[in-house]
Protein backbone atom coordinates (compact mmCIF):
# COMPACT_ATOMS: atom_id res chain seq x y z
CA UNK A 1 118.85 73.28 91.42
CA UNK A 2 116.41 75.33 93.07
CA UNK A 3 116.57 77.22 96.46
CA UNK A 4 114.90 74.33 98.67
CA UNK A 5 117.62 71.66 96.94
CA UNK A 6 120.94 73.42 97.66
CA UNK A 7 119.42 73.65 101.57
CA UNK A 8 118.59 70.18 101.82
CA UNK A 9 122.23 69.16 99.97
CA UNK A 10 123.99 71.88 102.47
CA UNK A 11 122.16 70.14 105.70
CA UNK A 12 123.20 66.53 104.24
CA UNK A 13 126.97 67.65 103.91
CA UNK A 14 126.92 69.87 107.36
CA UNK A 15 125.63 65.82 108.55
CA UNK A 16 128.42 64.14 106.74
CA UNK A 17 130.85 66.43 108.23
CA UNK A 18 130.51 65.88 112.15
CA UNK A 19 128.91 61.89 111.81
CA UNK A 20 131.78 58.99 111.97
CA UNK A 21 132.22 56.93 109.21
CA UNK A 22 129.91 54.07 110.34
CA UNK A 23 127.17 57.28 110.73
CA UNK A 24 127.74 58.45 107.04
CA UNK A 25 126.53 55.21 105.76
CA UNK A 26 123.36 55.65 106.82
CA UNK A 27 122.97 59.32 105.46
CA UNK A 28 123.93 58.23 102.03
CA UNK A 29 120.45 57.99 101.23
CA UNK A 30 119.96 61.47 101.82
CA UNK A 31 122.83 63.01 99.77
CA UNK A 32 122.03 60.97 96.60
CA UNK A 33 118.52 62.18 97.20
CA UNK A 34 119.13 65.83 97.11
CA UNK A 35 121.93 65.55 94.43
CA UNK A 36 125.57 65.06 95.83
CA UNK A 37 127.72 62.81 94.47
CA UNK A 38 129.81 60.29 95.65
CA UNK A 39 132.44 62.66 96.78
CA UNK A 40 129.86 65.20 98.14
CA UNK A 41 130.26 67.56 95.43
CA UNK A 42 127.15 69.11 93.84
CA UNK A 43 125.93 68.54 90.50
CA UNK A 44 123.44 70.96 88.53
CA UNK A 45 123.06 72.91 85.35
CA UNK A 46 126.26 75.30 84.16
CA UNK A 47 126.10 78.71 84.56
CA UNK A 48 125.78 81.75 82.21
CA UNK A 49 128.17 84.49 80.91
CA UNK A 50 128.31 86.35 77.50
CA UNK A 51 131.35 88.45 75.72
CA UNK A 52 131.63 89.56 72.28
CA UNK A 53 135.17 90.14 70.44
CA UNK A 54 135.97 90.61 67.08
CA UNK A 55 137.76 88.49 64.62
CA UNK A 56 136.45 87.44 61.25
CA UNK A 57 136.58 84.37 58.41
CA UNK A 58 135.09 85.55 55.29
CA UNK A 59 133.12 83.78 52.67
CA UNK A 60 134.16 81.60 50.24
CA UNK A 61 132.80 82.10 46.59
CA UNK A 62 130.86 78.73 45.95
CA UNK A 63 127.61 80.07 47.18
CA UNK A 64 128.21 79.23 50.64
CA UNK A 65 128.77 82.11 52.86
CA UNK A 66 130.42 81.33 56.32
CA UNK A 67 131.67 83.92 58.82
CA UNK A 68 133.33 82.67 61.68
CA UNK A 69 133.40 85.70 64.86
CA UNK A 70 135.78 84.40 67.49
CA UNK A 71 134.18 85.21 70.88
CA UNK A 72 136.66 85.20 73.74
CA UNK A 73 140.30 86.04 73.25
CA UNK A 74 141.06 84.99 76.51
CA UNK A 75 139.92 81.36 77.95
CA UNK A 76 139.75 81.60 81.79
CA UNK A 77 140.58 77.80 82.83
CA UNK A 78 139.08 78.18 86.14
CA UNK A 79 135.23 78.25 85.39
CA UNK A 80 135.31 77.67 81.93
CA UNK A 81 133.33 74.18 82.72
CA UNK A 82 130.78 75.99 84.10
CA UNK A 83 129.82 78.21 80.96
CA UNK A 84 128.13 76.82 77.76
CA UNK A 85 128.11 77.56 73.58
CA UNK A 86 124.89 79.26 73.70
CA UNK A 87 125.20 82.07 75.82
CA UNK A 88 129.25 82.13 76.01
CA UNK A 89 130.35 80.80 72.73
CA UNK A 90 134.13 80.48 71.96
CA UNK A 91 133.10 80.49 67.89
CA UNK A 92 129.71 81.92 66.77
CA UNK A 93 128.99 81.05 62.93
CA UNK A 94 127.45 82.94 60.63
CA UNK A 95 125.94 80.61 57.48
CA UNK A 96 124.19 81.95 54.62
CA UNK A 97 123.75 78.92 51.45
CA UNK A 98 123.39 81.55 48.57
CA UNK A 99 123.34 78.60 46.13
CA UNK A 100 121.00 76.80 43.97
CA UNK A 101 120.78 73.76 46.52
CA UNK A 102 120.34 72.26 49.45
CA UNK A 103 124.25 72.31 51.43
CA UNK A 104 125.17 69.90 53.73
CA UNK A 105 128.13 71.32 56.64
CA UNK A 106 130.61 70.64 58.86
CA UNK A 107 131.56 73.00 61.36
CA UNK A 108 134.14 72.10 64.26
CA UNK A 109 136.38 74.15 66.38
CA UNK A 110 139.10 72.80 68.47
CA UNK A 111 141.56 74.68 71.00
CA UNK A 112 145.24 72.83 70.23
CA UNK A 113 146.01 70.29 72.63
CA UNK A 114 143.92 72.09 75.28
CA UNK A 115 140.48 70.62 74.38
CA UNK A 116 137.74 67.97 72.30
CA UNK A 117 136.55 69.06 69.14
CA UNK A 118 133.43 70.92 69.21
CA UNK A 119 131.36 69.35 66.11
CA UNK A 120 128.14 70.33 64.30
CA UNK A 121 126.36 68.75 60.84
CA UNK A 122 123.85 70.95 59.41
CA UNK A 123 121.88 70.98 56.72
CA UNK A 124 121.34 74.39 55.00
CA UNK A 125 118.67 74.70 51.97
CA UNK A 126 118.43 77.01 49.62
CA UNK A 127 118.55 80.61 50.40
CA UNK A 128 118.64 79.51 53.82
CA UNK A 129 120.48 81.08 56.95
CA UNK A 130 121.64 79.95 60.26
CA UNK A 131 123.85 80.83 63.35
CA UNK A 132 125.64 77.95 65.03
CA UNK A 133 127.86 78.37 68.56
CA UNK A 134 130.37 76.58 69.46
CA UNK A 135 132.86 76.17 73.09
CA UNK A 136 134.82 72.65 72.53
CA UNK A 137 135.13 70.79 75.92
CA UNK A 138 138.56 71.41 77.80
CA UNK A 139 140.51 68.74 78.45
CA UNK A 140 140.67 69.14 82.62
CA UNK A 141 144.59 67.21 83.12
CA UNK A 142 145.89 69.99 79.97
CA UNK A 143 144.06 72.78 81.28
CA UNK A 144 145.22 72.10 85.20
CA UNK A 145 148.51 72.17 84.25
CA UNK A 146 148.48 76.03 82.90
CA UNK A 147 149.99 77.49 85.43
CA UNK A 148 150.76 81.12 84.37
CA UNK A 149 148.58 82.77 81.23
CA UNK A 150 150.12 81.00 78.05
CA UNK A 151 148.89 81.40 74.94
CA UNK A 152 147.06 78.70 72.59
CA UNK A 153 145.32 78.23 69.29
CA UNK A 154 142.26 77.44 68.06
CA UNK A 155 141.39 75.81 64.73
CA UNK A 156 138.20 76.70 63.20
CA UNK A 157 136.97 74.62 60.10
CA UNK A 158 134.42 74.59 58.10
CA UNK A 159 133.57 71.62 55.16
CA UNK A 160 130.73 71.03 52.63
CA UNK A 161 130.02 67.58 53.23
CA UNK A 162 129.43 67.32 49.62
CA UNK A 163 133.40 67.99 48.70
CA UNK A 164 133.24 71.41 47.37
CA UNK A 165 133.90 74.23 50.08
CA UNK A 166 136.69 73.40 52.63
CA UNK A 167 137.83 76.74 54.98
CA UNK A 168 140.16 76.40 58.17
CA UNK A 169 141.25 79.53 60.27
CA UNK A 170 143.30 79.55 63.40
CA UNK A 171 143.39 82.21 66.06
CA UNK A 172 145.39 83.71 68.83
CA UNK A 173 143.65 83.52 72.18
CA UNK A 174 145.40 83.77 75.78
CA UNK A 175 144.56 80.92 78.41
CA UNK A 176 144.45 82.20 81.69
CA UNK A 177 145.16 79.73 84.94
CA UNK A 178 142.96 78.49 87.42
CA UNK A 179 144.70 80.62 89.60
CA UNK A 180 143.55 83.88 88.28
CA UNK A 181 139.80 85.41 89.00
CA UNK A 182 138.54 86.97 85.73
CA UNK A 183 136.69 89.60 86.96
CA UNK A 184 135.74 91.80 84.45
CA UNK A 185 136.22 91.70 80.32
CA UNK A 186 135.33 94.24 77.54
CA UNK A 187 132.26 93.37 76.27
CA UNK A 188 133.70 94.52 72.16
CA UNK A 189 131.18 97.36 72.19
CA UNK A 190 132.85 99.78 74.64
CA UNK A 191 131.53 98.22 78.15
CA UNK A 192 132.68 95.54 80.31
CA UNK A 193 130.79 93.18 81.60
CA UNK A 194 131.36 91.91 85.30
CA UNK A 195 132.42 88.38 85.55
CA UNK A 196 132.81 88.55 89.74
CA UNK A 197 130.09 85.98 90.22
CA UNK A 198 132.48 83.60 89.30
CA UNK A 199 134.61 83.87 92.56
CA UNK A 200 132.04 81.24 93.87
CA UNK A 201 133.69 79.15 92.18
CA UNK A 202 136.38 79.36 94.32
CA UNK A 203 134.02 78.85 97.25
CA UNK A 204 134.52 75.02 97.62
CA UNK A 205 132.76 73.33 100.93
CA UNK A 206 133.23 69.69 99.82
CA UNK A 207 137.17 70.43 100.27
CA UNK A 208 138.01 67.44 103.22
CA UNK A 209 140.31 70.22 104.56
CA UNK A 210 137.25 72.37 104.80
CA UNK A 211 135.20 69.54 106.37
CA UNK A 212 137.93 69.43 109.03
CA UNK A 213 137.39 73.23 109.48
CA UNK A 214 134.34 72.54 110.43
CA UNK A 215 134.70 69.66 112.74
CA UNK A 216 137.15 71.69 114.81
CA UNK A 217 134.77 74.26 114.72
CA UNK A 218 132.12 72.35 116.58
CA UNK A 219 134.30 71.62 119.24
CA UNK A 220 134.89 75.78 119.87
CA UNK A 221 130.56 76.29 119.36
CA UNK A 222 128.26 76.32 122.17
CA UNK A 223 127.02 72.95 122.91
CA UNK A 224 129.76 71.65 120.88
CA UNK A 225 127.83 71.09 117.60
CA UNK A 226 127.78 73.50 114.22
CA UNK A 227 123.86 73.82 113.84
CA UNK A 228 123.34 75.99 111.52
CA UNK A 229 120.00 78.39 111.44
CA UNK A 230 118.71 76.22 113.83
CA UNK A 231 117.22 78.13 116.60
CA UNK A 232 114.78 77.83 119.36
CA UNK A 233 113.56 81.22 117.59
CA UNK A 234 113.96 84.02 115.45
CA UNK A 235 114.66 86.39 118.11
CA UNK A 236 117.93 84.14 119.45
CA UNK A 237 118.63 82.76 115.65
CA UNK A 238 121.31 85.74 115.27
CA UNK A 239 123.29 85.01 118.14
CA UNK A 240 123.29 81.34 117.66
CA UNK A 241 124.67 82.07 113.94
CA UNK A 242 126.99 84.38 115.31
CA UNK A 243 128.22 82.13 117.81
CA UNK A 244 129.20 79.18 115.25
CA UNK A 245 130.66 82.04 113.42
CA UNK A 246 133.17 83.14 115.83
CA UNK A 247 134.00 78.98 116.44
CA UNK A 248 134.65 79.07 112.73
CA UNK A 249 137.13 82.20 112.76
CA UNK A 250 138.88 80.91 116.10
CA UNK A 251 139.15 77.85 114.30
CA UNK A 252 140.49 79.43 111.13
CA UNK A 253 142.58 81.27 113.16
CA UNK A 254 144.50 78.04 114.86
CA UNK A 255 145.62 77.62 111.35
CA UNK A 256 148.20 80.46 111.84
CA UNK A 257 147.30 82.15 108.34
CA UNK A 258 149.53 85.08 107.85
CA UNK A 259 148.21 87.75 105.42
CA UNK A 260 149.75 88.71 102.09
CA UNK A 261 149.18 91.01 99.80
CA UNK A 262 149.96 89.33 96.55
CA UNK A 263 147.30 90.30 94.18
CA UNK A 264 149.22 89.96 91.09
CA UNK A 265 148.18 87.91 87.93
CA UNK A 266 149.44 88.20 84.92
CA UNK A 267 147.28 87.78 81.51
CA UNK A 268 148.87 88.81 77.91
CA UNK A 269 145.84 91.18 76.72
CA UNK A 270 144.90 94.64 77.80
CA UNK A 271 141.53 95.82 78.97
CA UNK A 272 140.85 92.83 82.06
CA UNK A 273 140.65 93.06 85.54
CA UNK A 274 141.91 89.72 87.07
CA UNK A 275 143.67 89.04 90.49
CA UNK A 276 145.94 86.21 91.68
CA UNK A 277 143.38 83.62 94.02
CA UNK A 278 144.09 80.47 95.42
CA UNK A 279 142.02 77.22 96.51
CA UNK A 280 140.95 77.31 99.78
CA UNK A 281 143.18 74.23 100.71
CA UNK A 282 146.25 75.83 98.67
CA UNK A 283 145.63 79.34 101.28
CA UNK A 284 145.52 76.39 103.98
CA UNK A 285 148.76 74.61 102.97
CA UNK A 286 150.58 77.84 102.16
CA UNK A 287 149.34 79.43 105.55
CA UNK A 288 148.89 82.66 103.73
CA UNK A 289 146.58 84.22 102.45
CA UNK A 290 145.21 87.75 100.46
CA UNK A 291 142.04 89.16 100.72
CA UNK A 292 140.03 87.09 98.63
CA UNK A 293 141.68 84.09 99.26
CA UNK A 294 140.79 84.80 103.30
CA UNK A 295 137.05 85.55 101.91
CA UNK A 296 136.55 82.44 99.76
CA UNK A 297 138.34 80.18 102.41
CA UNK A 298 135.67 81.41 105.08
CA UNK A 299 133.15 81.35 102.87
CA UNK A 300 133.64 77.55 102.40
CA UNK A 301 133.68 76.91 105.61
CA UNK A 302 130.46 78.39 106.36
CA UNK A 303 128.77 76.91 103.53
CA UNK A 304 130.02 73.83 104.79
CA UNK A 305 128.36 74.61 108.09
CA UNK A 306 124.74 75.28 106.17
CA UNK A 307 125.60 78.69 107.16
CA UNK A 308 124.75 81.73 104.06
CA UNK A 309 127.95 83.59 103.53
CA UNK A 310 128.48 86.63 101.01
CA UNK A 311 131.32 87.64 98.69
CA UNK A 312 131.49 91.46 99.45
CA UNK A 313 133.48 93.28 96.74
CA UNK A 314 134.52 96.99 96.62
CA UNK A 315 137.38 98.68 94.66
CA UNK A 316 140.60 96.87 95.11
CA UNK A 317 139.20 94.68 98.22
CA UNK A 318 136.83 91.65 99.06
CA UNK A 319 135.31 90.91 102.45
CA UNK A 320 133.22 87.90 104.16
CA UNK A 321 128.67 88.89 105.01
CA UNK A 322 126.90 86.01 106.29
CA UNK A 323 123.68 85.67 107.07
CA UNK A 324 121.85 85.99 110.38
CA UNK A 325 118.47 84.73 109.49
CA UNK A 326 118.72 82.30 106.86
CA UNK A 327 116.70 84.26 103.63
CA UNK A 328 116.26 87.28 105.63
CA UNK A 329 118.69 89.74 104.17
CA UNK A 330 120.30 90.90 107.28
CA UNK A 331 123.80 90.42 106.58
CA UNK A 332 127.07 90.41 109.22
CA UNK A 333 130.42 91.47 107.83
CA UNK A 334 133.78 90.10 108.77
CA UNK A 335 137.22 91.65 107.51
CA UNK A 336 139.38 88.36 106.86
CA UNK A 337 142.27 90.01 106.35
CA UNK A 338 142.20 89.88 110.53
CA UNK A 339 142.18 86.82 110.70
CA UNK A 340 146.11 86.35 111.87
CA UNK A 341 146.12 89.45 113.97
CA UNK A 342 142.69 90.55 115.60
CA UNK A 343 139.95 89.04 118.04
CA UNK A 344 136.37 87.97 115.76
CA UNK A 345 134.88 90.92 117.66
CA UNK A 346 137.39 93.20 116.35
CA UNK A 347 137.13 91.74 112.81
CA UNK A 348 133.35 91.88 112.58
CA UNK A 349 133.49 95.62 113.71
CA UNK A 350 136.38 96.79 110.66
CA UNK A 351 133.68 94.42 108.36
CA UNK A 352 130.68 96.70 109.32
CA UNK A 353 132.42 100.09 109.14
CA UNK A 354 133.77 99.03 105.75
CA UNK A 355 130.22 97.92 104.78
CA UNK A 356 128.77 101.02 106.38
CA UNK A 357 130.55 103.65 104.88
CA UNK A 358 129.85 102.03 101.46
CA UNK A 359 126.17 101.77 101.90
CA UNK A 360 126.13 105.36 102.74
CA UNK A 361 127.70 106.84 99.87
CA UNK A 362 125.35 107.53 97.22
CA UNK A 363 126.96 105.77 93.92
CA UNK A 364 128.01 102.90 96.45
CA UNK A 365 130.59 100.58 94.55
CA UNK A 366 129.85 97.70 96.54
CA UNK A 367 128.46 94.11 95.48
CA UNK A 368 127.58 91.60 97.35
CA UNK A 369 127.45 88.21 96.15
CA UNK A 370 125.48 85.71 97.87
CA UNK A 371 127.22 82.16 97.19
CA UNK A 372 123.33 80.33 97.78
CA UNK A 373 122.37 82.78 94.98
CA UNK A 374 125.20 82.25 92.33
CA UNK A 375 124.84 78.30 93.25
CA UNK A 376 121.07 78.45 93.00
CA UNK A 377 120.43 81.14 89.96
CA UNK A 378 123.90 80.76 88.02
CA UNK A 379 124.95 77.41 88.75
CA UNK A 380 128.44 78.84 89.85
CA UNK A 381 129.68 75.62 91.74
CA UNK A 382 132.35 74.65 93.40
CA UNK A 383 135.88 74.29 91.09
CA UNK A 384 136.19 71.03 93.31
């Protein structure tokens, strides 16, 4: 999906959202044009990730060497659809055929219970080499129903298709629940590499509680319509944006979310940063709500409303940025956590002092993540 796509598909569903049902027949058109399905939820190319751990199958002594390096100790559930074998393997295999012929193989890896196999047939000639990946397709019904981190195995083997080398290995790893953002992970080399992109994930516009956000949005907005960066100019386009804005926070706010610091999640390795973060409709049905569960739920609305919001992180706390000019770079901040107890005007001020004082310190810790750009350059989509 490129940038001019995901605007088109966000106009279509900000359409869908405020049309009756007699209306929405005559947009379908438009959302299977620009790549919506049937349920309005976008489709495109999975996203990207790598890790490296450490845990080894040796070589057996028929000629055919096989090493086996598991990849990922720890399997989070939530976005693990959206990564893929060649950049964020579960199993990487290492094949040498040190033999007098050509070796025919079998390589498959399978998490118990939890997913498909993952199967490859390879043919491996003489004094040949080759590295194969492999991340077996999760079963979605298994995987929704981890609920805390459990731990599972996986079965690697490997067979000569010819009869004469069989190996099978099992490993430890730790699945993690949808409920937990990954956020960072050693990278087996003595970094860590920053997995926070994946919050958009989280970020879910095609939610029908969400598209009921924004309905009763539009009635708060000027003119009673959510219009998104459509302005009669660029000089008046910031106040229009921050208008619907401020309809989409009152109407947030009707919802009577009370904040809560719960921030706990609980994994069974050391060395990961994760945090406890529900669904947008789960904050909505609970009617509480952390940091990052305020952020993502706004977030969704806005994208909902073909509006650009952010994902601002900083040590131990997330905040909402949206754009004023669509593409422009000038970014608004909201605190969320306000959202219960405080006036939009007095949560947009607390989001740019927060932002402020972190832009002017110089080895700033702050990140902001764009939820057009993880959509449009790491195909970080909705969870659902």
């Amino acid at each position: 999906m490129n940038q001019q796509d995901y605007d088109r598909q966000r106009r279509a569903n900000l359409a869908l959202a405020q049309t009756t049902c007699a209306q929405r027949a005559q947009l379908a058109a438009l959302a299977d044009d620009v790549g919506v399905t049937s349920d309005g939820i976008m489709v495109g190319e999975t996203g990207t990730m790598r890790s490296s751990f450490g845990a080894m199958m040796g070589a057996d002594t028929t000629g055919l060497g096989v090493t086996a390096t598991l990849r990922m100790r720890q399997i989070p559930t939530s976005f693990v659809h959206l990564l893929d074998e060649q950049t964020t393997p579960l199993i990487t295999f290492e094949l040498r055929n040190q033999g007098d012929r050509k070796r025919r193989i079998k390589l498959t890896t399978r998490v118990e219970k939890f997913s498909a196999a993952a199967v490859d047939t390879i043919e491996l000639d003489r004094g040949g080499s080759q590295t194969v990946s492999q991340l077996p397709v999760f079963l979605l019904e298994r995987v929704q129903a981890v609920r805390e981190a459990r731990t599972a195995c996986v079965t690697v083997r490997v067979d000569d298709l010819d009869g004469r080398t069989e190996q099978e290995q099992t490993y430890r790893v730790v699945l993690l629940p949808r409920t937990t953002a990954y956020l960072s992970v050693p990278d087996g080399a003595g970094g860590v590499h920053d997995l926070t992109r994946y919050l958009g994930a989280w970020v879910t516009p095609n939610a029908p509680e969400i598209l009921q956000l924004v309905r009763e949005a539009a009635a708060r907005a000027p003119g009673g319509n959510i219009v998104g960066y459509q302005a009669a100019s660029l000089e008046t386009m910031p106040a229009v944006v921050d208008a619907q804005v401020e309809a989409i926070y009152g109407a947030l706010q009707a919802c009577k979310l009370t904040y809560v610091n719960s921030i706990n999640a609980f994994n069974l390795e050391g060395g990961t940063f994760a945090q406890r973060i529900r669904l947008p409709r789960e904050a909505l049905a609970m009617g509480s709500a952390n940091c990052i569960d305020g952020v993502v739920l706004m977030a969704s609305v806005l994208e909902a409303a073909s509006l650009d919001p952010a994902i601002v992180v900083i040590p131990g706390h997330a905040f909402l940025a949206y754009e004023q000019i669509a593409h422009s770079g000038r970014w608004a901040y909201v605190e969320t956590t306000l959202l219960g107890s405080a006036s939009f005007a007095e949560a947009r001020r607390a989001g740019e002092a927060t932002a402020s004082a972190f832009a002017s310190r110089p080895s700033s810790r702050l990140v902001r993540l764009p939820i057009a750009r993880l959509r449009v350059e790491h195909g970080v989509f909705p969870m659902e």
